[in-house]
N, C-alpha and C. Protein backbone atom coordinates (compact mmCIF):
# COMPACT_ATOMS: atom_id res chain seq x y z
N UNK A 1 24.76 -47.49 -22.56
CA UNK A 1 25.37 -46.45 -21.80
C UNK A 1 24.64 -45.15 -22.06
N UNK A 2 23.64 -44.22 -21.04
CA UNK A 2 23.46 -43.47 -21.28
C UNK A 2 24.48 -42.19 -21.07
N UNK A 3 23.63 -41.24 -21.46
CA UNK A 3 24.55 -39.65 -21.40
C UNK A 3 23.90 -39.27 -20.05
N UNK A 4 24.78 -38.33 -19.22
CA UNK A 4 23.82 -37.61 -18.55
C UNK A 4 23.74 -36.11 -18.79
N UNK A 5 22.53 -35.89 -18.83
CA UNK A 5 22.53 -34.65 -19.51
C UNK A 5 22.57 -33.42 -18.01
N UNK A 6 23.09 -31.98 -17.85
CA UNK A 6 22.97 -31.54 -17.18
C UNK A 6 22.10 -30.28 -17.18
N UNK A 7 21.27 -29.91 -15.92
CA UNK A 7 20.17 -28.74 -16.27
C UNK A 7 20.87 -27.50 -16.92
N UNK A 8 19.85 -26.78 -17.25
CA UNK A 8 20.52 -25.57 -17.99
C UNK A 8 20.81 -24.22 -17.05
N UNK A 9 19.52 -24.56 -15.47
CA UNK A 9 19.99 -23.12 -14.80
C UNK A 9 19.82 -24.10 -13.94
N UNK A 10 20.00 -23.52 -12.40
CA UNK A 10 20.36 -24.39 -11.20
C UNK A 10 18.35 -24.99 -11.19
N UNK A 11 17.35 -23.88 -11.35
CA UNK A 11 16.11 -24.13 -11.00
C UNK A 11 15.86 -25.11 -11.83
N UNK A 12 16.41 -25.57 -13.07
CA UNK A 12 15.93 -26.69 -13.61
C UNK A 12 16.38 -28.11 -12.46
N UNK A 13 17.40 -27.99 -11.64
CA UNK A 13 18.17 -29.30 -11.02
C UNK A 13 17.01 -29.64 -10.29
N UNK A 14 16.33 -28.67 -9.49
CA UNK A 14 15.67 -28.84 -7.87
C UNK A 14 14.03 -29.24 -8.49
N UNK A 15 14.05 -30.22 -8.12
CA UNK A 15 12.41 -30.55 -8.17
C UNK A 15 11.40 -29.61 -8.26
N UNK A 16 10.02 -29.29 -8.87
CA UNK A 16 9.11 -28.29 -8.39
C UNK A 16 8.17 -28.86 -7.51
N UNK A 17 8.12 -28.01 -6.32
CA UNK A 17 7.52 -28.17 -5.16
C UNK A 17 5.81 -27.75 -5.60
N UNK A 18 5.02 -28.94 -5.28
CA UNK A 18 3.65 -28.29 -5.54
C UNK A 18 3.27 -27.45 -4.90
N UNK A 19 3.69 -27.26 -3.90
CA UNK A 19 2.86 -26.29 -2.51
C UNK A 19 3.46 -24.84 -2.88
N UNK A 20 4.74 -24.38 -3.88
CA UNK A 20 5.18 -23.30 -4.58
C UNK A 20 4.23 -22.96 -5.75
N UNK A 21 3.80 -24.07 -6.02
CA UNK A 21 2.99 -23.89 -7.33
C UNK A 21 1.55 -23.48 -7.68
N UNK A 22 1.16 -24.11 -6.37
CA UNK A 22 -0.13 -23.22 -5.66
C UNK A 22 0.13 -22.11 -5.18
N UNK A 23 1.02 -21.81 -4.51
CA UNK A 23 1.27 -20.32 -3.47
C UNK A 23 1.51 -19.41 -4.88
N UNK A 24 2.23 -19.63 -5.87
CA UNK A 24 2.39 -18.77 -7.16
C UNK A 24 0.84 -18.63 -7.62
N UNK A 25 -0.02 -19.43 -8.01
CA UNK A 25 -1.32 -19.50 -8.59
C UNK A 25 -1.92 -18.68 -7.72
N UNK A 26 -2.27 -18.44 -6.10
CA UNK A 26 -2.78 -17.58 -5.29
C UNK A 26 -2.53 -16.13 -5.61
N UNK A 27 -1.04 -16.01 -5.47
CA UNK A 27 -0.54 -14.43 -5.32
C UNK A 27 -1.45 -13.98 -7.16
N UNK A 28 -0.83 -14.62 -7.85
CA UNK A 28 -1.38 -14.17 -9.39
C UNK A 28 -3.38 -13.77 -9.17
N UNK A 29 -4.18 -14.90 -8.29
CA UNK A 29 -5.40 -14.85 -8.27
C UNK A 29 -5.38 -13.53 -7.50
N UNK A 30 -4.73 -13.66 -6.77
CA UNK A 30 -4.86 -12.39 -5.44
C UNK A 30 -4.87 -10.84 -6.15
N UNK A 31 -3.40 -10.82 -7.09
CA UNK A 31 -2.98 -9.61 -7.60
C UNK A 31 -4.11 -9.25 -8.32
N UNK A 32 -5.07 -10.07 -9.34
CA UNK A 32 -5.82 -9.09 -10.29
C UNK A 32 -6.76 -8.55 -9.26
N UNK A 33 -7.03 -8.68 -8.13
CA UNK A 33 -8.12 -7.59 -7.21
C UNK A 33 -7.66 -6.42 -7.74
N UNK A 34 -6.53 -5.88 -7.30
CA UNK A 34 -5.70 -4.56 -7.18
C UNK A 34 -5.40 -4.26 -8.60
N UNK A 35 -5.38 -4.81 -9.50
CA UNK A 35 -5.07 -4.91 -11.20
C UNK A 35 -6.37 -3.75 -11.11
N UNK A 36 -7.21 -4.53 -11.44
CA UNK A 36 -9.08 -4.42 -11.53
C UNK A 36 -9.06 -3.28 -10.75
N UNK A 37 -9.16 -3.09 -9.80
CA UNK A 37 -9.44 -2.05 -8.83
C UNK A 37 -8.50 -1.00 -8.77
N UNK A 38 -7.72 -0.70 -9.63
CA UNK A 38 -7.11 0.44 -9.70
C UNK A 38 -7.20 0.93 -11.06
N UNK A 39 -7.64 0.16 -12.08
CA UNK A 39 -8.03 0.32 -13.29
C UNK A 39 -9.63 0.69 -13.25
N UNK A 40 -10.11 0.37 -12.06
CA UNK A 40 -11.60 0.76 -12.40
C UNK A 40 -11.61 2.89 -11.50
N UNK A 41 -10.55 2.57 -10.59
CA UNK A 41 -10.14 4.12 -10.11
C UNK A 41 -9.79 4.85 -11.36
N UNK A 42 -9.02 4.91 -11.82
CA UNK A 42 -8.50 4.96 -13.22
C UNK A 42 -9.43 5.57 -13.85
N UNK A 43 -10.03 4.84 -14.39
CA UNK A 43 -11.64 5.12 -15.38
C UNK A 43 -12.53 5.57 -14.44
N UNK A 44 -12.70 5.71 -13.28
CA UNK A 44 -13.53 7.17 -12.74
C UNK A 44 -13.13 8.17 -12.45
N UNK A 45 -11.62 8.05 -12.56
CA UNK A 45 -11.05 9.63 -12.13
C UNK A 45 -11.30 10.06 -13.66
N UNK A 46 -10.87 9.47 -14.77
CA UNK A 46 -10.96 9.84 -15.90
C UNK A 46 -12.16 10.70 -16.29
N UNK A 47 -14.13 9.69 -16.04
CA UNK A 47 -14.98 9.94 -16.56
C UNK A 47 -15.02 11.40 -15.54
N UNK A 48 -14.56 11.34 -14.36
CA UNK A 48 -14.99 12.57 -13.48
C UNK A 48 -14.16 13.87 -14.18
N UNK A 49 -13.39 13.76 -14.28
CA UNK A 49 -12.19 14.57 -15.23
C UNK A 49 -12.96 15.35 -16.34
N UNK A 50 -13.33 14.41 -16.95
CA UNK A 50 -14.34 14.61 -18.43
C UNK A 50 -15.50 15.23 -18.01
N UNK A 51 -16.15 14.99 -16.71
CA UNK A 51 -17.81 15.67 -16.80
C UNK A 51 -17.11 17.26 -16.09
N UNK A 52 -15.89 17.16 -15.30
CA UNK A 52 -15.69 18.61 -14.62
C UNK A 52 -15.44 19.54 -15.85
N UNK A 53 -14.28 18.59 -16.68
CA UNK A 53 -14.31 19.75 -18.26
C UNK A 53 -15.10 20.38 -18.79
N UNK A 54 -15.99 19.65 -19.14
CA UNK A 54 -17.73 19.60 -19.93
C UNK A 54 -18.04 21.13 -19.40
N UNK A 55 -18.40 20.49 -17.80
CA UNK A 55 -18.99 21.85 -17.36
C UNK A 55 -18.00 22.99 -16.70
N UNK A 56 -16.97 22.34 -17.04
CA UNK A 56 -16.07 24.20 -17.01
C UNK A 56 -16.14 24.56 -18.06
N UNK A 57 -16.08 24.45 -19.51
CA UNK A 57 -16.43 24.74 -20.08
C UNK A 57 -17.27 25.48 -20.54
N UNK A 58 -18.07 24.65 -20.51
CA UNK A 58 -19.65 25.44 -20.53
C UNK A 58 -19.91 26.63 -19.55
N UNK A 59 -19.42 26.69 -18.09
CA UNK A 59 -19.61 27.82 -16.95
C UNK A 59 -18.91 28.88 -17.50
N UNK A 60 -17.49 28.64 -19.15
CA UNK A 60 -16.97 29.68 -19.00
C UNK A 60 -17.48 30.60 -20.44
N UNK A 61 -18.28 29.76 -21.26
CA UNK A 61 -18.87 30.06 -22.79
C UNK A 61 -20.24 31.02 -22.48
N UNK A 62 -20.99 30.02 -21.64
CA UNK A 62 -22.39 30.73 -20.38
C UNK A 62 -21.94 31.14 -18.76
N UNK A 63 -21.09 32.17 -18.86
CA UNK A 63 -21.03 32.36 -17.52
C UNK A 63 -21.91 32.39 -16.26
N UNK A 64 -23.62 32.64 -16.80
CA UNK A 64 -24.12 33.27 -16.10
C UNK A 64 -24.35 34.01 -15.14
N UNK A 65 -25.25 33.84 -13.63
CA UNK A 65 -25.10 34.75 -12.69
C UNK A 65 -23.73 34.88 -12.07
N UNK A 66 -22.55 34.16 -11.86
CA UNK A 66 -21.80 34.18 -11.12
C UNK A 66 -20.35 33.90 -12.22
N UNK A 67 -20.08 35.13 -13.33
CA UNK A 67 -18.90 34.03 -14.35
C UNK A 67 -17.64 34.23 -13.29
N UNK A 68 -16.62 33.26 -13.82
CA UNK A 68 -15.83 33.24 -13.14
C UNK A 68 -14.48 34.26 -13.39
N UNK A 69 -13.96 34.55 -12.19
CA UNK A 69 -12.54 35.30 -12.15
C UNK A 69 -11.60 34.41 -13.19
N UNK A 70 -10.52 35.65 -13.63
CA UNK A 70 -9.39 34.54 -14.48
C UNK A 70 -8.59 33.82 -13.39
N UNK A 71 -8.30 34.19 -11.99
CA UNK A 71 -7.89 33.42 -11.41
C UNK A 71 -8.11 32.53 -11.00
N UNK A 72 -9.80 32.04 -10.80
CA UNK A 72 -10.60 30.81 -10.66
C UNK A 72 -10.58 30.04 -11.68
N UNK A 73 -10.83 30.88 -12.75
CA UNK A 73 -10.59 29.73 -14.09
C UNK A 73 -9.13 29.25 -14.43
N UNK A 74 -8.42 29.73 -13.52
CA UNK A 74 -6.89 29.33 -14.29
C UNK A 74 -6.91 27.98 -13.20
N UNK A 75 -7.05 28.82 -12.02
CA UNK A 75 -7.08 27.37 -10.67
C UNK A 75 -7.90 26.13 -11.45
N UNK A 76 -9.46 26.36 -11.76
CA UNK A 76 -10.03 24.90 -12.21
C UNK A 76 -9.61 24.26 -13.20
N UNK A 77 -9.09 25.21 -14.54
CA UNK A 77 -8.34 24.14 -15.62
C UNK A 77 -6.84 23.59 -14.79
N UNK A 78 -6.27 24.35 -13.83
CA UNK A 78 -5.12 23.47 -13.27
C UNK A 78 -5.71 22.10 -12.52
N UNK A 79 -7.06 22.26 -12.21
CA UNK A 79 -6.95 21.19 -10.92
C UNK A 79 -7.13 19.77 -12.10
N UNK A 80 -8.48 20.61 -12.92
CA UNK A 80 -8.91 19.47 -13.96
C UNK A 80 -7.00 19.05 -14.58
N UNK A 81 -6.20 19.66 -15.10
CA UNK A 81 -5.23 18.87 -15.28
C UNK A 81 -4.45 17.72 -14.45
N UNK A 82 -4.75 18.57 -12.88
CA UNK A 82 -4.31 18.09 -11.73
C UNK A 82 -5.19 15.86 -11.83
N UNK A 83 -6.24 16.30 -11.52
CA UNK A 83 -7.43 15.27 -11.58
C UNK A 83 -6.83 14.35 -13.08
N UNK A 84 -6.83 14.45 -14.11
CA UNK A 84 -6.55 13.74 -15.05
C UNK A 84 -4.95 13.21 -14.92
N UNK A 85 -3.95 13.95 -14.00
CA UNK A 85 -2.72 12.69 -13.94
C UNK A 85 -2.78 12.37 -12.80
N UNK A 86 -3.74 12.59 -11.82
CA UNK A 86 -3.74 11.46 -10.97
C UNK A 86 -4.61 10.49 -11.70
N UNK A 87 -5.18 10.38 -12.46
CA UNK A 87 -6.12 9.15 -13.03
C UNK A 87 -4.25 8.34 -13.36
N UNK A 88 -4.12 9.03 -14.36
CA UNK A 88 -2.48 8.51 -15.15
C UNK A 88 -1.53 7.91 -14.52
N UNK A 89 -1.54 8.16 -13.38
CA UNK A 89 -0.63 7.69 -12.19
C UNK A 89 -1.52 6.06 -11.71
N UNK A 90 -3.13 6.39 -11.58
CA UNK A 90 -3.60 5.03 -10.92
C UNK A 90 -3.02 4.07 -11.99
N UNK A 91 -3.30 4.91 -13.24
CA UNK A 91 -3.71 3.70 -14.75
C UNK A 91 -2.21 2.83 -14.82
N UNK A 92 -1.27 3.55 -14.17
CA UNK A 92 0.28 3.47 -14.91
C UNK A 92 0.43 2.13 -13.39
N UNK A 93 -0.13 2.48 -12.56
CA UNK A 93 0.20 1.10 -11.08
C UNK A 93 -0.62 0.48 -11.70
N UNK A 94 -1.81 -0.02 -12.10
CA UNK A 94 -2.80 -0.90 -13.07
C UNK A 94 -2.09 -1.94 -13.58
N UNK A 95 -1.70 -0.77 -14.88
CA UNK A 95 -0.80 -1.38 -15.96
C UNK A 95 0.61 -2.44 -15.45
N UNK A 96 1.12 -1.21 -14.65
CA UNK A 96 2.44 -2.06 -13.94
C UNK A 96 2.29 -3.29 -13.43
N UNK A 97 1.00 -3.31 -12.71
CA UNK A 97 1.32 -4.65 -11.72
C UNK A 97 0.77 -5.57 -13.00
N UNK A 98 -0.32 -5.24 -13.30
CA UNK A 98 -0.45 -6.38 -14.59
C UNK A 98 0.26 -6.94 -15.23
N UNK A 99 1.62 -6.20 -15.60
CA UNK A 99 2.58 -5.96 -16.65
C UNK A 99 3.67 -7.04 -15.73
N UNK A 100 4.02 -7.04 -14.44
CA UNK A 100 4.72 -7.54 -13.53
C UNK A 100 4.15 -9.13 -13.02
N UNK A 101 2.94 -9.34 -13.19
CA UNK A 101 2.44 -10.56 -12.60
C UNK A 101 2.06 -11.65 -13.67
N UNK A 102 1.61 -10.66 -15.09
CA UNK A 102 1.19 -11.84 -16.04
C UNK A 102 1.73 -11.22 -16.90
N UNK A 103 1.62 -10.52 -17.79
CA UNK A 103 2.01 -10.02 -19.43
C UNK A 103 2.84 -8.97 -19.47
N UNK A 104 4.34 -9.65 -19.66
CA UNK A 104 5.44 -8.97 -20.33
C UNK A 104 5.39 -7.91 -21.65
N UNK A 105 4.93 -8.94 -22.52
CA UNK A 105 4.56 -8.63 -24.09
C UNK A 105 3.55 -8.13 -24.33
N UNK A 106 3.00 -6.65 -23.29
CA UNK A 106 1.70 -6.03 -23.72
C UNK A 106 2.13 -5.02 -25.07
N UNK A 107 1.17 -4.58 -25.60
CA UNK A 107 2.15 -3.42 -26.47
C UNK A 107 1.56 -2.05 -26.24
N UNK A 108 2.79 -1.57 -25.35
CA UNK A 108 2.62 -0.17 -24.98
C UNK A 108 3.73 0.47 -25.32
N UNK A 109 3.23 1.69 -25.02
CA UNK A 109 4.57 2.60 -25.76
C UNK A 109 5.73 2.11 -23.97
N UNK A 110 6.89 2.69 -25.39
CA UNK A 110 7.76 2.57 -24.15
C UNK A 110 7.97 3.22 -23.16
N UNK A 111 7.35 3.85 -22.41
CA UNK A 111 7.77 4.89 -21.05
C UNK A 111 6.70 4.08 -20.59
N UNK A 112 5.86 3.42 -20.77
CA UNK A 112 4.49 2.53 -20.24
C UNK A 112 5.31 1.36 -19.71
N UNK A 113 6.42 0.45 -20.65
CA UNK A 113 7.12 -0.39 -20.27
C UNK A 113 7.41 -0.61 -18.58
N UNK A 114 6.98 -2.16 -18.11
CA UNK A 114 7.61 -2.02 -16.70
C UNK A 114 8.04 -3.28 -16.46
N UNK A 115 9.15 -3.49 -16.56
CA UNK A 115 10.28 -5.04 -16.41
C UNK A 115 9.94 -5.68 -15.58
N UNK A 116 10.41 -4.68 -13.93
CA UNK A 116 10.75 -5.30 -12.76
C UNK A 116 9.75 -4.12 -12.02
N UNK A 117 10.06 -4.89 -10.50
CA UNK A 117 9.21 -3.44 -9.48
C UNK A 117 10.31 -1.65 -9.44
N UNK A 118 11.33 -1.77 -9.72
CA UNK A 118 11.74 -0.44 -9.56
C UNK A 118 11.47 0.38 -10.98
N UNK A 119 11.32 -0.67 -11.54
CA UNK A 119 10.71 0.46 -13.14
C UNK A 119 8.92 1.26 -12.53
N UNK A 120 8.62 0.25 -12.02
CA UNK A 120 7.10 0.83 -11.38
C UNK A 120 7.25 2.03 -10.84
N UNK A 121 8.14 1.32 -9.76
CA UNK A 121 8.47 2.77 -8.15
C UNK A 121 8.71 4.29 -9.29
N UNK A 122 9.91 3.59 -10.15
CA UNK A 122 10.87 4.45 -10.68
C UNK A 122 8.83 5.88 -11.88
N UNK A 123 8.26 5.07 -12.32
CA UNK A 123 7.54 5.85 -13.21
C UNK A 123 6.03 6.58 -12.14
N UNK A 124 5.51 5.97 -11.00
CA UNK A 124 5.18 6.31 -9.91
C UNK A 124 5.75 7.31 -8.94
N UNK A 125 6.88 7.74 -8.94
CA UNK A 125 7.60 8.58 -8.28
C UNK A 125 7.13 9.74 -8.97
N UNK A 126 7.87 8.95 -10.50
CA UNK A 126 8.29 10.66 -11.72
C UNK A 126 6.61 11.36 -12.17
N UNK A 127 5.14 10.58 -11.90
CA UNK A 127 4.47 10.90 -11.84
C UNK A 127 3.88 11.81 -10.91
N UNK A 128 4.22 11.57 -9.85
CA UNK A 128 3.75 11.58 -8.23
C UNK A 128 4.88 13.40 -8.14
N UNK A 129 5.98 13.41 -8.25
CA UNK A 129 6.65 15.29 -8.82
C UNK A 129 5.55 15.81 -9.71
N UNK A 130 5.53 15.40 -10.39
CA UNK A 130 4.88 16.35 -11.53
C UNK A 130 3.00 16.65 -10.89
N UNK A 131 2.47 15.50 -10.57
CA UNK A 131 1.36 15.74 -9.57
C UNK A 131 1.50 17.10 -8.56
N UNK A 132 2.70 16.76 -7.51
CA UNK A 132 3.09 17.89 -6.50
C UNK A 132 3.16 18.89 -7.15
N UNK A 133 3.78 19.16 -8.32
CA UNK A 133 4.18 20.65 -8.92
C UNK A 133 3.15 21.48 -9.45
N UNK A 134 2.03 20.46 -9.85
CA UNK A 134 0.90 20.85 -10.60
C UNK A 134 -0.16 21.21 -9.66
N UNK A 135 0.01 20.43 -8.15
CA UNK A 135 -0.72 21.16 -7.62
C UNK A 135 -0.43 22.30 -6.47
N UNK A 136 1.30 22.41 -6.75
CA UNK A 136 1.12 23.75 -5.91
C UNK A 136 1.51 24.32 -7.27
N UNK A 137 1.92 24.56 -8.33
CA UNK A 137 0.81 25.84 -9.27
C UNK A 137 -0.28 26.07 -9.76
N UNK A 138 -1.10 25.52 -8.96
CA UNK A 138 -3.08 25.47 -8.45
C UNK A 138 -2.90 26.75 -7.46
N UNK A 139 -2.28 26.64 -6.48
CA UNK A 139 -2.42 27.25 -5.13
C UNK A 139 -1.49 28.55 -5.25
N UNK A 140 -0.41 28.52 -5.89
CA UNK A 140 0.58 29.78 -6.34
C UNK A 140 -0.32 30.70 -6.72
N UNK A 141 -1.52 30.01 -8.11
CA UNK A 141 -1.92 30.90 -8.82
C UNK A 141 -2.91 31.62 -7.71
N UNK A 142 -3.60 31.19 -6.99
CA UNK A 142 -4.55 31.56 -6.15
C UNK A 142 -4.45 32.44 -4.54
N UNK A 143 -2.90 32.26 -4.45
CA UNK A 143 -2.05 32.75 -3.11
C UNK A 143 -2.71 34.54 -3.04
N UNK A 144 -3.38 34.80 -2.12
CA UNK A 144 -3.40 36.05 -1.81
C UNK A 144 -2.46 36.80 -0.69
N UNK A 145 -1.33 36.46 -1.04
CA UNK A 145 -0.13 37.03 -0.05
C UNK A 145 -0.03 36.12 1.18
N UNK A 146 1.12 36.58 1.98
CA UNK A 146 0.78 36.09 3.85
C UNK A 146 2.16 34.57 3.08
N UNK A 147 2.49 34.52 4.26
CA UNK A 147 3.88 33.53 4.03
C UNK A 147 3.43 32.18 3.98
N UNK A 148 2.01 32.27 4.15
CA UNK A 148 1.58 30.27 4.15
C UNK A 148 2.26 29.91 2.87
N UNK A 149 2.44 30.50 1.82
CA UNK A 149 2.16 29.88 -0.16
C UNK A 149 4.14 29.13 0.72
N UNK A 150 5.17 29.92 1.46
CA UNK A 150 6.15 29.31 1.49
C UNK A 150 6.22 27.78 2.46
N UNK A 151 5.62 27.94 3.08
CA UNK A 151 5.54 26.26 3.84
C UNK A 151 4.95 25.43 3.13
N UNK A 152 3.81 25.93 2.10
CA UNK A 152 2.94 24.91 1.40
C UNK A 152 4.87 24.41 -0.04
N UNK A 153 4.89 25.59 -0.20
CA UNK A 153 6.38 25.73 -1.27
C UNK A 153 7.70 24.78 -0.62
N UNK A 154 7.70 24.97 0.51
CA UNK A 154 9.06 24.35 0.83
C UNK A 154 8.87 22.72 1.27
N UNK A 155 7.55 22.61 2.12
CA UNK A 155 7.24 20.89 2.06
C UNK A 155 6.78 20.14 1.04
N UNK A 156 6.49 21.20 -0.18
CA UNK A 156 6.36 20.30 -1.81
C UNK A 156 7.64 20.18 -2.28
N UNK A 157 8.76 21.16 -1.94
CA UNK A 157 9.77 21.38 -2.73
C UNK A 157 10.60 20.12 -1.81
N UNK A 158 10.97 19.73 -0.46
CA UNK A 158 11.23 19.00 0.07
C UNK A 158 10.85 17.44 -0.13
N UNK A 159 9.93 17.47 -0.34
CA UNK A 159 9.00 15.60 -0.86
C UNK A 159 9.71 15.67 -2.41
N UNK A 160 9.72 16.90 -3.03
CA UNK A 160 10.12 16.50 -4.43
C UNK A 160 11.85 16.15 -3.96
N UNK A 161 12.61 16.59 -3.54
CA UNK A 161 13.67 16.04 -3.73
C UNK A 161 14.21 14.87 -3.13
N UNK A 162 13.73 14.17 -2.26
CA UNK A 162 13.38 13.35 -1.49
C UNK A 162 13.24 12.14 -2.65
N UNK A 163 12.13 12.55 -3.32
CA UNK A 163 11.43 11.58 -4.29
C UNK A 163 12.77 11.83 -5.28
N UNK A 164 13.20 12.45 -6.18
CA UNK A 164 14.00 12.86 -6.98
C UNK A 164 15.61 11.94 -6.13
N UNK A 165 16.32 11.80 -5.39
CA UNK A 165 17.03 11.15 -4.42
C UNK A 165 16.92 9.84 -4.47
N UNK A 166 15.32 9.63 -4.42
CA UNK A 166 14.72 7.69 -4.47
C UNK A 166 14.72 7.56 -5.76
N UNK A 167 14.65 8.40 -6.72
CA UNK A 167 15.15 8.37 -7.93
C UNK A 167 16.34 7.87 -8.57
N UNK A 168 17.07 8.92 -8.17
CA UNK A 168 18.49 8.37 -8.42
C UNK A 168 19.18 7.33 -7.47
N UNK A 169 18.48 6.74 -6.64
CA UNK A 169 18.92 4.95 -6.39
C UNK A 169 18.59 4.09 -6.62
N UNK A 170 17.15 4.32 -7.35
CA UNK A 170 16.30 3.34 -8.38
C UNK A 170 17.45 3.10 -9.37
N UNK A 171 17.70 4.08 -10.10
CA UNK A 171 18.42 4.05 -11.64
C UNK A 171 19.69 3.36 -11.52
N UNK A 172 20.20 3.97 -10.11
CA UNK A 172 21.42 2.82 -9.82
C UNK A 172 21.33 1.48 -9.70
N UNK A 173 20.30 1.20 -9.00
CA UNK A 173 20.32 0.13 -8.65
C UNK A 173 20.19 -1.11 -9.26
C-alpha cells in the first residue's frame, strides 16, 4: 500500500511544459543584451564624466586665454554632477534587470537591492527627480532673467510630482 504524497505548491501538481522551458531560457538569453548594454552605457558615461572633470579642472587651475566665469564654472561642475547620475541611473537599470532575471544573492548595499520590477521603477523614478532637480539648478544658476527659467521651473516641477504620485503607488502596491 503506497502513501500518496501531495505537491507542496499548486506548480509542483502541473507537469513542466518543455516549450515554457525554452521560452524561459530565451527571455534570460535575450535579457543579458540590455544587462550588457546598459552597463557598457554606464561605464562610458562614467569614463566621459572622469575625462570632463580632469579637464575642468585643469581649465580652472590654468585658466588660460579664456578662464572661466564663476557662473560657468558653477554650471560645468553641476552638469559634470548632472552626467555622473545619469551614468548611476543606467548602472542601477543594469544592475536591476540582472538582479531580476538571474542573481537574487548579489551583494550590494541595500538601496542597490531589487526584489521585483516595482523596486526597479520605484529606484529609477527616485533617481530620474533628483536628475530633473540637478538639472534645472544647472539652468537657475545660469538664468539671465525673462520668464523662460518659470516654464523650464514649472514642467520640471510638474514631471517631478507626477513621478513622486507613481511613487506613492509603487510603495502601495
Amino acid at each position: 500500500m503506497a502513501t500518496k504524497t501531495t505537491p507542496a505548491s499548486p506548480t509542483e501538481a502541473r507537469p513542466k511544459s518543455k516549450a515554457f522551458a525554452v521560452a524561459g531560457a530565451f527571455v534570460r538569453a535575450i535579457i543579458i543584451l540590455p544587462v550588457v548594454a546598459t552597463m557598457a552605457a554606464a561605464l562610458a558615461l562614467m569614463v566621459w564624466g572622469t575625462i570632463d572633470t580632469w579637464n575642468f579642472i585643469q581649465h580652472l587651475l590654468v585658466p588660460g586665454e579664456h578662464p572661466l566665469s564663476r557662473d560657468a564654472a558653477l554650471l560645468h561642475a553641476i552638469e559634470i554632477v548632472d552626467l555622473f547620475l545619469l551614468a548611476t541611473v543606467v548602472q542601477v537599470v543594469s544592475l536591476g534587470l540582472y538582479q531580476l532575471y538571474f542573481r537574487q544573492d548579489l551583494e550590494l548595499p541595500n538601496w542597490l537591492r531589487i526584489n521585483d520590477l516595482d523596486d526597479l521603477k520605484s529606484k529609477l523614478v527616485g533617481v530620474s527627480i533628483t536628475v530633473l532637480a540637478v538639472f534645472f539648478l544647472g539652468k537657475a544658476i545660469t538664468w539671465s532673467g525673462g520668464i523662460d527659467i518659470l516654464y523650464l521651473g514649472g514642467a520640471g516641477a510638474l514631471v517631478i510630482v507626477a513621478l513622486t504620485y507613481f511613487l506613492s503607488k509603487i510603495d502601495k502596491h
